[in-house]
Structure formats: structure tokens, C-alpha cells
C-alpha atoms as a PDB file:
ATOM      1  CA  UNK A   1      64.262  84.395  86.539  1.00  0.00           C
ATOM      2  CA  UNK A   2      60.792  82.672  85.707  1.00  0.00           C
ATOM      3  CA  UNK A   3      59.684  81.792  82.175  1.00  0.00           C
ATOM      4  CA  UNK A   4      57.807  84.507  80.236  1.00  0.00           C
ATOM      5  CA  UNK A   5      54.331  84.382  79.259  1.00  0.00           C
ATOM      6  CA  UNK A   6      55.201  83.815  75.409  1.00  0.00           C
ATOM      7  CA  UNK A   7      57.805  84.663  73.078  1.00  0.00           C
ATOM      8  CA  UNK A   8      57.344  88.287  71.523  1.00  0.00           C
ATOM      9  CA  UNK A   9      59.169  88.794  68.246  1.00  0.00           C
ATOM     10  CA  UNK A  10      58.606  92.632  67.736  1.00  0.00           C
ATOM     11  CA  UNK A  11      61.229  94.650  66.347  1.00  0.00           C
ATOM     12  CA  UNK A  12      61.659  98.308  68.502  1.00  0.00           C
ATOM     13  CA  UNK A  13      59.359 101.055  66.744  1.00  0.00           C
ATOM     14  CA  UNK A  14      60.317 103.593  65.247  1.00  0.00           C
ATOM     15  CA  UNK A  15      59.381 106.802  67.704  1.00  0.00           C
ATOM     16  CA  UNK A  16      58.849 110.561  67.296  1.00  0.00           C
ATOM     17  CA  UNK A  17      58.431 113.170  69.874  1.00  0.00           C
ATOM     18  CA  UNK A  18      56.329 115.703  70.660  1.00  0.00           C
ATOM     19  CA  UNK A  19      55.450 118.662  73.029  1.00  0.00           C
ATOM     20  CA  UNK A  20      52.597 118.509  75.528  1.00  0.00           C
ATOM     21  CA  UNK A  21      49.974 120.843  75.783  1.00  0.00           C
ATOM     22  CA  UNK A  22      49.614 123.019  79.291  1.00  0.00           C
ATOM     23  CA  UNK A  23      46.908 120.514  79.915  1.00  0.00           C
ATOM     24  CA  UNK A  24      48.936 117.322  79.593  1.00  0.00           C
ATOM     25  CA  UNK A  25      52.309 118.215  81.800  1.00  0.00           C
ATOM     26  CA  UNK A  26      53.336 119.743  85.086  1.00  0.00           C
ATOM     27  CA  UNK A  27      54.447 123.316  84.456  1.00  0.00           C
ATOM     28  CA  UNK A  28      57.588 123.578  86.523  1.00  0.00           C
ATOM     29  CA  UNK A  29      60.960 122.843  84.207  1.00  0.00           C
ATOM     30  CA  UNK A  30      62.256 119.628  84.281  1.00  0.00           C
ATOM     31  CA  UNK A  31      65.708 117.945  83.610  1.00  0.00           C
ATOM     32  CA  UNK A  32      66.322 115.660  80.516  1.00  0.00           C
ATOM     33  CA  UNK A  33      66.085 112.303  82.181  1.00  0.00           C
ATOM     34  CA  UNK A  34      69.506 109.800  82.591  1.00  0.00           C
ATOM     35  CA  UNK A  35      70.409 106.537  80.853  1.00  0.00           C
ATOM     36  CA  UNK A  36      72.094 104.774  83.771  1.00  0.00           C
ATOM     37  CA  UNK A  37      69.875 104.515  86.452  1.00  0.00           C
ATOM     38  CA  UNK A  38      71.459 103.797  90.190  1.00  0.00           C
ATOM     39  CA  UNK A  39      69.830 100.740  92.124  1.00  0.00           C
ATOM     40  CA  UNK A  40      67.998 102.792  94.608  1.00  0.00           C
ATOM     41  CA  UNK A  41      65.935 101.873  97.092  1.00  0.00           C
ATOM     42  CA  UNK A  42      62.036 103.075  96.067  1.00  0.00           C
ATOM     43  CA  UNK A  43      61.420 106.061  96.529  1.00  0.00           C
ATOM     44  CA  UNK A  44      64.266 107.556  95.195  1.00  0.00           C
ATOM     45  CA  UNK A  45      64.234 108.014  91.474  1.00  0.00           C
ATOM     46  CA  UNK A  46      66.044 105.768  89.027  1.00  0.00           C
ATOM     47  CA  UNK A  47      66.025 107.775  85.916  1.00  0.00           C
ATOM     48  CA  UNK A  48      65.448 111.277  86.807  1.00  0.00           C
ATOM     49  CA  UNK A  49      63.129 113.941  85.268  1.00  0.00           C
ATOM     50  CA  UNK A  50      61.739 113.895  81.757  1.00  0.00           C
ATOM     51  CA  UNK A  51      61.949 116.846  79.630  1.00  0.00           C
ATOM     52  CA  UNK A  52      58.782 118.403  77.954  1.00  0.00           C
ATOM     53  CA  UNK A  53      59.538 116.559  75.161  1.00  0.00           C
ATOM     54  CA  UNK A  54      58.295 112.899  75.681  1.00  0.00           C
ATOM     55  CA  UNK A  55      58.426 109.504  73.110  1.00  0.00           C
ATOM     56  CA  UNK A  56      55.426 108.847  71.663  1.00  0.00           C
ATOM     57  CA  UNK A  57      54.167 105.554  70.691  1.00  0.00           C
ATOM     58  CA  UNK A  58      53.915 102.203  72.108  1.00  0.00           C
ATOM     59  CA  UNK A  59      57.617 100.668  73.058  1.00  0.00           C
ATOM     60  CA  UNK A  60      57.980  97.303  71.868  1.00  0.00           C
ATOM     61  CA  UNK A  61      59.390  94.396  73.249  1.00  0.00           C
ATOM     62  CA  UNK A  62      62.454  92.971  71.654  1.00  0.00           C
ATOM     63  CA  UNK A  63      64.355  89.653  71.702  1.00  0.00           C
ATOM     64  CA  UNK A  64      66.846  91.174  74.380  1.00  0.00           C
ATOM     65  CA  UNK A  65      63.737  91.345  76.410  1.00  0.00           C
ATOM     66  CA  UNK A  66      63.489  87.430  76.744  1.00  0.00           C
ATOM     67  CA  UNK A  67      65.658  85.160  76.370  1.00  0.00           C
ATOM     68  CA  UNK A  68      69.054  86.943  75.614  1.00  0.00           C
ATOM     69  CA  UNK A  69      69.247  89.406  78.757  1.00  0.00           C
ATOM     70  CA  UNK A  70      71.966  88.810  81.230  1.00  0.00           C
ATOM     71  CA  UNK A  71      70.961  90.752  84.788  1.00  0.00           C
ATOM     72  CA  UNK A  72      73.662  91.157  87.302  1.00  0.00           C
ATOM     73  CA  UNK A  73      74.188  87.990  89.874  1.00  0.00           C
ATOM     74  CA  UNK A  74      71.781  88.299  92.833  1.00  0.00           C
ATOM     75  CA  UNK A  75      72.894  89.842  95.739  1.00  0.00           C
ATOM     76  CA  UNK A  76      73.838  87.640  99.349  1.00  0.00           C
ATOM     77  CA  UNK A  77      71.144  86.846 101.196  1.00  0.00           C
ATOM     78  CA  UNK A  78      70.607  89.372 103.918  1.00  0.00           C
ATOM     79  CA  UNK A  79      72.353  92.143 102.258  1.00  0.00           C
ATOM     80  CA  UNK A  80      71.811  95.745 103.110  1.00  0.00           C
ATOM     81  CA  UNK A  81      68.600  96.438 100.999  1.00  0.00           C
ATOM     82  CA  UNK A  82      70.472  99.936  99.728  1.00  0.00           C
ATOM     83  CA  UNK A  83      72.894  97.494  98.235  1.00  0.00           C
ATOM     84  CA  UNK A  84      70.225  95.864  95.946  1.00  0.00           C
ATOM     85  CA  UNK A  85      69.589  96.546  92.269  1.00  0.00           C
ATOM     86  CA  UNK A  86      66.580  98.174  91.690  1.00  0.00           C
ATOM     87  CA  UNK A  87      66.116  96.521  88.785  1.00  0.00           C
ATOM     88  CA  UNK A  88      67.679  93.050  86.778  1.00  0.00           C
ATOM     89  CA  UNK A  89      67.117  95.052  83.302  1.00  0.00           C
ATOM     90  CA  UNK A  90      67.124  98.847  83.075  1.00  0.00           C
ATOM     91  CA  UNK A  91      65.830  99.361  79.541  1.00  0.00           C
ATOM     92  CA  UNK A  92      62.695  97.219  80.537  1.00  0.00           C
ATOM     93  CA  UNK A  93      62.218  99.892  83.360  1.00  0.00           C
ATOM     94  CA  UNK A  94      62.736 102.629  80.994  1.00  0.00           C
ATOM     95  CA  UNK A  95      59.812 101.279  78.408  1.00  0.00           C
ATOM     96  CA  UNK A  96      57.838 101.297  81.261  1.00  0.00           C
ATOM     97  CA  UNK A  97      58.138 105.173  81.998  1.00  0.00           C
ATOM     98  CA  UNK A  98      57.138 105.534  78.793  1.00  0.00           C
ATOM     99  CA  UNK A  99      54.086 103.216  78.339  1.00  0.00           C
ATOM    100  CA  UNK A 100      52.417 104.898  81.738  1.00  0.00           C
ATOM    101  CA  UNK A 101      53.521 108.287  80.922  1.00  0.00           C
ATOM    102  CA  UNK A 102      51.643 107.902  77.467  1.00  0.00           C
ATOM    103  CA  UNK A 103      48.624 105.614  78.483  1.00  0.00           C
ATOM    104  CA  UNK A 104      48.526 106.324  81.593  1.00  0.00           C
ATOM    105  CA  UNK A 105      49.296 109.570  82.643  1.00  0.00           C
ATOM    106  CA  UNK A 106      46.861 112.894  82.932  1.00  0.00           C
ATOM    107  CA  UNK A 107      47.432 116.767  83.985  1.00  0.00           C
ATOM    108  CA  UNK A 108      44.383 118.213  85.230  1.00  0.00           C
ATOM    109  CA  UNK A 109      44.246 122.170  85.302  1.00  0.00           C
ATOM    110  CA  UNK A 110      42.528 121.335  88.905  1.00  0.00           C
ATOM    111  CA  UNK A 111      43.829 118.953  91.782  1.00  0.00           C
ATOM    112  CA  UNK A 112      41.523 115.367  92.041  1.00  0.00           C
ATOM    113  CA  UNK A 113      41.199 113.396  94.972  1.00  0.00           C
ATOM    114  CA  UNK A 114      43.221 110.370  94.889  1.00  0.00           C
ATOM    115  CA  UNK A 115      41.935 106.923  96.417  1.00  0.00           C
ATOM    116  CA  UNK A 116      44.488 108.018  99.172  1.00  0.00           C
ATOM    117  CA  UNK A 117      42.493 110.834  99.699  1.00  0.00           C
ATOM    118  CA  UNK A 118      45.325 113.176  98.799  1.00  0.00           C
ATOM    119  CA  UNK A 119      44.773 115.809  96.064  1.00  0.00           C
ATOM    120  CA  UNK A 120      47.155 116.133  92.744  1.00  0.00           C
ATOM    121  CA  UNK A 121      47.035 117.505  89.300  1.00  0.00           C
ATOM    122  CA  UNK A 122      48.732 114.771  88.273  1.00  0.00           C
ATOM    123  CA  UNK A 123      46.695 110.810  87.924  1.00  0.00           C
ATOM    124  CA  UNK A 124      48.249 108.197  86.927  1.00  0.00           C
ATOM    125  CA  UNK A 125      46.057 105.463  85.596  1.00  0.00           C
ATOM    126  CA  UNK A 126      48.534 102.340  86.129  1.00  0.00           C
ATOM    127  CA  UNK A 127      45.312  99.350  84.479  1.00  0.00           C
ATOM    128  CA  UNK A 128      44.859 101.607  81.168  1.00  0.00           C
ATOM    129  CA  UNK A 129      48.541 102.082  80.727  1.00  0.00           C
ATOM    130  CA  UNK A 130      49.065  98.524  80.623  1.00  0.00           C
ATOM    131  CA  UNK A 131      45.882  97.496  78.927  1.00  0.00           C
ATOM    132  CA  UNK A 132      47.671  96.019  76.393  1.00  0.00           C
ATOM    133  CA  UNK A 133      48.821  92.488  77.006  1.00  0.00           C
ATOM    134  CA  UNK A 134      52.538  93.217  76.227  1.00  0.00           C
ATOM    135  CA  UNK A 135      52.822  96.232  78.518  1.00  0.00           C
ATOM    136  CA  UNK A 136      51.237  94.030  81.543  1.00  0.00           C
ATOM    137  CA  UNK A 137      53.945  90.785  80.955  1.00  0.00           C
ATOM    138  CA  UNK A 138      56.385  93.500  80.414  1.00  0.00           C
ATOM    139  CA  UNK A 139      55.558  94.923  84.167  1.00  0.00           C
ATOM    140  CA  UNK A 140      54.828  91.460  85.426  1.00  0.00           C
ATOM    141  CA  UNK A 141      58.265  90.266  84.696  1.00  0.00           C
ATOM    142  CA  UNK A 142      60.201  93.122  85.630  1.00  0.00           C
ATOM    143  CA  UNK A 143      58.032  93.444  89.047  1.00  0.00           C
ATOM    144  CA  UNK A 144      59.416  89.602  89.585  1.00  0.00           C
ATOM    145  CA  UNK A 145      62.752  91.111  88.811  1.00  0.00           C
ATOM    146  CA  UNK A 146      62.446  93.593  91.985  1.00  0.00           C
ATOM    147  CA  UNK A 147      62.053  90.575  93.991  1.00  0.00           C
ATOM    148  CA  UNK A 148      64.497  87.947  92.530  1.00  0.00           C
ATOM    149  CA  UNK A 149      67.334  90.199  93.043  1.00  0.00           C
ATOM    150  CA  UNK A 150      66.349  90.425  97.109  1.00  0.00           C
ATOM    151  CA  UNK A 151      67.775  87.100  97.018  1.00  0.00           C
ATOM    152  CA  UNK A 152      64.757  84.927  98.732  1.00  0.00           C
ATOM    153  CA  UNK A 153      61.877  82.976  97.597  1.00  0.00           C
ATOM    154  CA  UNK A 154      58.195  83.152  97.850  1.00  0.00           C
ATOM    155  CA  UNK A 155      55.127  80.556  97.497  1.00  0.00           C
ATOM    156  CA  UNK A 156      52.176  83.350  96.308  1.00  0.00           C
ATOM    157  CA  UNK A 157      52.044  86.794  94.692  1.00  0.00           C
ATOM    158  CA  UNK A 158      49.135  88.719  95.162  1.00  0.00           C
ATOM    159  CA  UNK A 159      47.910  91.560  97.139  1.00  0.00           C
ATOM    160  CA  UNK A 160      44.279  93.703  97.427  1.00  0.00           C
ATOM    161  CA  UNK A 161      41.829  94.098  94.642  1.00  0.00           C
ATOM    162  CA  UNK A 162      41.972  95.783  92.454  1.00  0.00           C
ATOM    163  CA  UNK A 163      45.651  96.995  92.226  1.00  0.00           C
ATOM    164  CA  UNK A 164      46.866  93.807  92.803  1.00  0.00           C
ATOM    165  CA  UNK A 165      44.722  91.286  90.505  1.00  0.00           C
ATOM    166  CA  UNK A 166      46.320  92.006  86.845  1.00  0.00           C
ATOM    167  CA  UNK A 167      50.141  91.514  88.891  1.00  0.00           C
ATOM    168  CA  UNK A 168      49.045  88.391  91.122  1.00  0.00           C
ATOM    169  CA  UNK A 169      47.592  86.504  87.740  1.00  0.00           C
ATOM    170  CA  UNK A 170      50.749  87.667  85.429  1.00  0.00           C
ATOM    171  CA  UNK A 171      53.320  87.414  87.862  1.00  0.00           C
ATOM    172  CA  UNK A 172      52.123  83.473  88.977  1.00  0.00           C
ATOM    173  CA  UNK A 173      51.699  82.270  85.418  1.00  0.00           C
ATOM    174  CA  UNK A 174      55.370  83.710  84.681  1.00  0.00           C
ATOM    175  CA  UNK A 175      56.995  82.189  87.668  1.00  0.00           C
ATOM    176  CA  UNK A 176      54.860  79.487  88.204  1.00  0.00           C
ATOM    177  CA  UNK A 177      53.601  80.320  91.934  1.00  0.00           C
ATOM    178  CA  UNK A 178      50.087  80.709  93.251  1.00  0.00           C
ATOM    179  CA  UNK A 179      47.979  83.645  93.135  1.00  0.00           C
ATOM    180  CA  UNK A 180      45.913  85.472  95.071  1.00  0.00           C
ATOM    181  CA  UNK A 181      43.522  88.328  95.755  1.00  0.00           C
ATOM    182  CA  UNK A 182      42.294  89.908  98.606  1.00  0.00           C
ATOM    183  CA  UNK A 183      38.826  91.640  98.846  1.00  0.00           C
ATOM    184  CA  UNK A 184      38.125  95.037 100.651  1.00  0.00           C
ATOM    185  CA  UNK A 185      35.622  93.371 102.704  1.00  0.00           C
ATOM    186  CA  UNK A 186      34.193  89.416 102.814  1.00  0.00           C
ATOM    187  CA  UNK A 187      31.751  88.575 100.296  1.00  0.00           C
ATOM    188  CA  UNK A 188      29.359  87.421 103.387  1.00  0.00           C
ATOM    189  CA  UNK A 189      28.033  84.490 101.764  1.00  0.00           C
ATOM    190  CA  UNK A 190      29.367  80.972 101.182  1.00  0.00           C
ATOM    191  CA  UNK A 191      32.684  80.665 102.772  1.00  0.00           C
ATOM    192  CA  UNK A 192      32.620  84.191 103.848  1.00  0.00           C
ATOM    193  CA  UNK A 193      36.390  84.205 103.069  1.00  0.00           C
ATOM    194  CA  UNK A 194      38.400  87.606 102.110  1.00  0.00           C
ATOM    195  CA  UNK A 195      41.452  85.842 100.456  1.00  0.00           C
ATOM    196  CA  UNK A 196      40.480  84.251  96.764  1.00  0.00           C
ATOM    197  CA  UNK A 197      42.855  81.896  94.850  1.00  0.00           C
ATOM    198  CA  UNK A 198      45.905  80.549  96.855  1.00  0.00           C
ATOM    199  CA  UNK A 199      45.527  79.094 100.678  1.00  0.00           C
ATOM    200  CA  UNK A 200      47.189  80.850 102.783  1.00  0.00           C
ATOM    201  CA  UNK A 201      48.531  79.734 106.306  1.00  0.00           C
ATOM    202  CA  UNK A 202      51.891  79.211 108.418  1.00  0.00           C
ATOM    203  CA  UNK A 203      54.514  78.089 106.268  1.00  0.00           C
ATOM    204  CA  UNK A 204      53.479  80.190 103.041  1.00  0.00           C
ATOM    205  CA  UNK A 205      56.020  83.094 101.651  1.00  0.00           C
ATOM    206  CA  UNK A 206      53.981  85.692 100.354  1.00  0.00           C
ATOM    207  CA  UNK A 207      55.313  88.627  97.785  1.00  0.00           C
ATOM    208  CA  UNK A 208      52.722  91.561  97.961  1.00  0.00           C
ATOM    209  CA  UNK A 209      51.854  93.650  95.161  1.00  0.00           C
ATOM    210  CA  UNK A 210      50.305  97.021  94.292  1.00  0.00           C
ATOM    211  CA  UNK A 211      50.222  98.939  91.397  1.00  0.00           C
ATOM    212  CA  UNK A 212      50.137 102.550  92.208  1.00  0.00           C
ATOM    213  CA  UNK A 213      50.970 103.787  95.847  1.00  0.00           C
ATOM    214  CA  UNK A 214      50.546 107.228  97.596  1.00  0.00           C
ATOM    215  CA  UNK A 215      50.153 106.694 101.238  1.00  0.00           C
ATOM    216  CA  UNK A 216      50.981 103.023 101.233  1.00  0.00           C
ATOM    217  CA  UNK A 217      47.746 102.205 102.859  1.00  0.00           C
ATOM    218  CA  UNK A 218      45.902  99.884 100.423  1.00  0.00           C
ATOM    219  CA  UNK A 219      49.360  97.873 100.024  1.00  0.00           C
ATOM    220  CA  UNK A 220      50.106  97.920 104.207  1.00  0.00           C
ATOM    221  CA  UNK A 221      46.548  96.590 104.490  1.00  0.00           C
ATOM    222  CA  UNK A 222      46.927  93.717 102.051  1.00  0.00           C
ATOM    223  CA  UNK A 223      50.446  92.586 104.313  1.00  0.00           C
ATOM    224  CA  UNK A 224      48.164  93.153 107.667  1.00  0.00           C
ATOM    225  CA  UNK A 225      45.683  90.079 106.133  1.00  0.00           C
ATOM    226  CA  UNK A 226      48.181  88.232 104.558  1.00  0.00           C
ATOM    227  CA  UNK A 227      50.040  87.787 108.064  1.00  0.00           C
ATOM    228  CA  UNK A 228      46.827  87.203 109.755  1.00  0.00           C
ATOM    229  CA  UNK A 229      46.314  83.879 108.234  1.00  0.00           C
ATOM    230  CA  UNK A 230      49.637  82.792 109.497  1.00  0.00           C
ATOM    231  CA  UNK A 231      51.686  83.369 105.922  1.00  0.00           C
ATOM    232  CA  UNK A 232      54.930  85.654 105.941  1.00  0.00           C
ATOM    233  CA  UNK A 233      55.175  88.633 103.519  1.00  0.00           C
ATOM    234  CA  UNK A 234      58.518  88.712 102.244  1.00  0.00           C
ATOM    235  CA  UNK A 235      58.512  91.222 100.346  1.00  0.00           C
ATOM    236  CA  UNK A 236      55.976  94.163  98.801  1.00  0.00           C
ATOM    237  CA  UNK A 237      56.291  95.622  95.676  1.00  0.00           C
ATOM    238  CA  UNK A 238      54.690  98.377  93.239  1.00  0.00           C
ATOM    239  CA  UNK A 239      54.210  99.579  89.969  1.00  0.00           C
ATOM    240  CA  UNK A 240      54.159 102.883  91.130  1.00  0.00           C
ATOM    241  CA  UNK A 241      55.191 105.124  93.926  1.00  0.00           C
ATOM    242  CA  UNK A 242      53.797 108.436  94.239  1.00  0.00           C
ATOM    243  CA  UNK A 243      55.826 109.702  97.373  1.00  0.00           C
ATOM    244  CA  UNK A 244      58.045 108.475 100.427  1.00  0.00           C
ATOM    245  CA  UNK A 245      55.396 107.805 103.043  1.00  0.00           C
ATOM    246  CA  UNK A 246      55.154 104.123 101.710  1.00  0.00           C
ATOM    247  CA  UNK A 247      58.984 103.476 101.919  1.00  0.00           C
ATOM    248  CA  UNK A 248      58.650 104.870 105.703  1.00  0.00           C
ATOM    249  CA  UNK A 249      55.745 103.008 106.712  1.00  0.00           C
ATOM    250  CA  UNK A 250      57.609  99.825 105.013  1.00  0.00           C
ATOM    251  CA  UNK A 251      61.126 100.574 106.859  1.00  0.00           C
ATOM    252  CA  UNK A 252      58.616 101.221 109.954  1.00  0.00           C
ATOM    253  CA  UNK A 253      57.062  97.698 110.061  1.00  0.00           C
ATOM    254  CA  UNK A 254      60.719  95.992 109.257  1.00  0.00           C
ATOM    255  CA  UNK A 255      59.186  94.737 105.749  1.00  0.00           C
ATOM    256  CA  UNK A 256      61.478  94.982 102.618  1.00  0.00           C
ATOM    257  CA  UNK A 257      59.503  97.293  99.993  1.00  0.00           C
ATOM    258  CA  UNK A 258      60.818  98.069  96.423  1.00  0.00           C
ATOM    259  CA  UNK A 259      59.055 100.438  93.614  1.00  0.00           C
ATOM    260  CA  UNK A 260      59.723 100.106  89.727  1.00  0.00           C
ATOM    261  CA  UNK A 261      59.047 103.496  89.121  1.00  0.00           C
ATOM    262  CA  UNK A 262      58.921 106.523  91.351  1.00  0.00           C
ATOM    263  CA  UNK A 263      57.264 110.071  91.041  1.00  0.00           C
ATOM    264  CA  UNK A 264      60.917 111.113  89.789  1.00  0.00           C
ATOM    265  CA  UNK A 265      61.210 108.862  86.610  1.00  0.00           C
ATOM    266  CA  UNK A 266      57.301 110.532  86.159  1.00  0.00           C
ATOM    267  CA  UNK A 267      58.557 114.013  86.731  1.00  0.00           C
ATOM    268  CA  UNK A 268      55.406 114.897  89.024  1.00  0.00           C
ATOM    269  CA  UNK A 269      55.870 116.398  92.329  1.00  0.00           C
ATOM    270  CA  UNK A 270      55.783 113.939  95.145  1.00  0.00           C
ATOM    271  CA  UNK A 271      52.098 113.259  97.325  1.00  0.00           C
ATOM    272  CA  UNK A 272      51.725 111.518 100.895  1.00  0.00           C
ATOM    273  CA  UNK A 273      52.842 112.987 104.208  1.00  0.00           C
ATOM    274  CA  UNK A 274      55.377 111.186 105.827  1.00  0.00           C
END
């Protein structure tokens, strides 16, 4: 497992609960979620509904967050990826659920158009939830976890802008790899080049990131121009999965693909067509 970023010394806050409005939740019933999530494959959820009632307050991150963890051995290279661990540490993945359900999450009373294009009452705003620099080393490092337990190695992290950028920085300082960032189109002057930061070319092992997926097309794109410069994606990951076309269109291609959360940990009804 890479370094972290820095040392946190924060002792776990104290939370309370309380019950969303009409406004703020989906208003089908929901199950109280689990506390020993199964290593799933992504889309398939890890910790299972969330009641109405909800934590409130920023989770902290605590000593067992660093240095003192002890994640399961990786698994053999080659491995079955339904035999992988979805994640190295599940209470990290659990303070995540919470930190995008509270800063990130909205219910509108009407659907909005995604950037997929699909509709959905529900948004989920993955760069305010982790607006705070804590919450983003807390995702970086537990996104690096999703691929350190696949049991190969990779040379740069990034993936398309702007999903990818706050993951391809975080991810790279914590493991010490390159970065870099794709644009959605060249910048047409200069070098005219698409991919910032990190070379890439035959040879290079890429890990692909995303932060919240619907169709899988923003993500799919970034792996199409990383593999037209000659680099190998390994692997793609993403914050956030909003459905299963992404895990199709992944198994599909023959690419290994891994979300830390899925629509089930959010308890909001799955979007995409497979």
C-alpha cells in the first residue's frame, strides 16, 4: 500500500442522526444498511440500503486509518476477479457513504438530466462531497486499495477531466506514480496534445479513474485514448457507480473494472440501460 499524503491525528466525532425531509431522500422504504460488507464485484452493493435515518457530520479519520490497518493478503495474480476484495479496509468505505451521502448527495422533487444524459431524482455531487482535503486522501487511498488488491502494478493514474483530475493528482502523490489528465477535446494550440502530465506510450501501465459513473461512457472513453498512445489500461476504477451498464461494457471490452461505492450502499434506484 503507498504512503499517505500526511499523518491525520483526529479522534472519530461524536455523531447524531437525523430524519430527512421528503425533499432530501428517495421515498420508497429502505433496509438498515450491514456492517460486513462481501467483496463484490462493482456493481453489486457492499453495504446495502440505508435507513431514513442517516449520520450526520463529517467522519473523521483515525490512526487505524494509517498506519495501524492490516488489509487481507492480495489475491494471486490472475485470480477470478469475483474472488477479489472489494475493498483492503471496510470502515474507510463505510466513511465514505457517509461523507457523499451528506455533502454530496441531493433529492430533487423532479428528475435532472445527468451528464449521461439519463434522468434521476437523485445527483450525486462526488467534487463537493470531498471538498475537504481529508475526504479526497481518504477516497484517494482507498481507490488505490481497489487496485492493489487486483494483484498487478501500474506506471500512471489518471483518466478524463474533470472526474478524473482530483483522483489522478491524490492517487500519484500517495503512491508515488505519474499523473495524468485527459481533455474532452485538444487544446488546438501549442502541442495540440489531449493527454496533460505523464507520457504515455508502449510500455506504460495505466490505472483509469472516474469519479461518478452512469453509462460508463466518459470512463470507456478515457481507456479508448489511453490505449491509443500505445499504453495498457490495467485497470479502471470509480468513486461511484450509478448502475450496471458500466460493469457490462467493462466485462464487454475484457478490462477489469471495480467501484467503491455502488447505487446500493446510496440507497437510490439504479440509472443506465444495459
Amino acid at each position: 500500500m503507498g504512503p499517505s499524503l500526511a499523518k491525520i491525528d483526529a479522534s472519530e466525532s461524536s455523531v447524531t442522526s437525523r430524519r430527512y425531509g421528503a425533499s432530501a431522500r428517495p421515498s420508497t422504504p429502505r433496509t438498515t444498511p450491514t456492517t460486513s460488507p462481501s467483496g463484490t464485484v462493482a456493481g453489486t452493493g457492499n453495504l446495502g440500503g440505508h435507513s431514513h435515518l442517516i449520520q450526520r457530520g463529517s467522519p473523521t479519520l483515525s490512526a487505524s486509518d494509517h498506519d495501524h490497518d492490516h488489509p487481507p493478503a492480495a489475491p494471486a495474480r490472475g485470480e477470478s476477479p469475483s474472488k477479489l476484495p472489494s475493498v483492503a479496509n471496510p470502515d474507510r468505505q463505510r466513511k465514505l457513504v457517509e461523507i457523499v451521502r451528506e455533502h454530496g448527495y441531493k433529492r430533487f422533487d423532479e428528475p435532472v438530466q445527468l451528464a449521461s444524459g439519463e434522468y434521476s431524482h437523485d445527483f450525486i455531487d462526488a467534487k463537493r462531497a470531498l471538498a475537504q482535503g481529508e475526504h479526497l486522501l481518504l477516497a484517494c487511498r482507498t481507490l488505490a486499495d481497489l487496485f492493489t488488491f487486483s494483484g498487478q502494478q501500474y506506471d500512471a493514474v489518471g483518466g478524463l477531466t474533470l472526474g478524473a483530475d482530483q483522483f489522478a493528482h491524490g492517487i500519484a502523490i500517495a503512491s508515488k506514480k505519474q499523473w495524468f489528465v485527459i481533455r474532452k477535446a485538444a487544446k488546438g494550440r501549442g502541442t495540440n496534445q489531449r493527454i496533460e502530465g505523464a507520457e504515455l506510450g508502449p510500455g506504460v501501465r495505466c490505472l483509469v479513474v472516474d469519479d461518478v459513473v452512469t453509462t460508463g461512457k466518459s470512463i470507456l472513453e478515457a481507456c479508448e485514448v489511453v490505449e491509443s498512445t500505445g499504453a495498457s489500461v490495467v485497470m479502471a476504477v470509480a468513486l461511484v457507480d450509478r448502475g450496471e451498464a458500466t460493469t457490462e461494457r467493462f466485462a464487454d471490452r475484457g478490462t477489469q473494472y471495480r467501484s467503491l461505492i455502488t447505487y446500493t450502499d446510496l440507497d437510490i434506484d439504479p440509472v443506465g440501460e444495459v
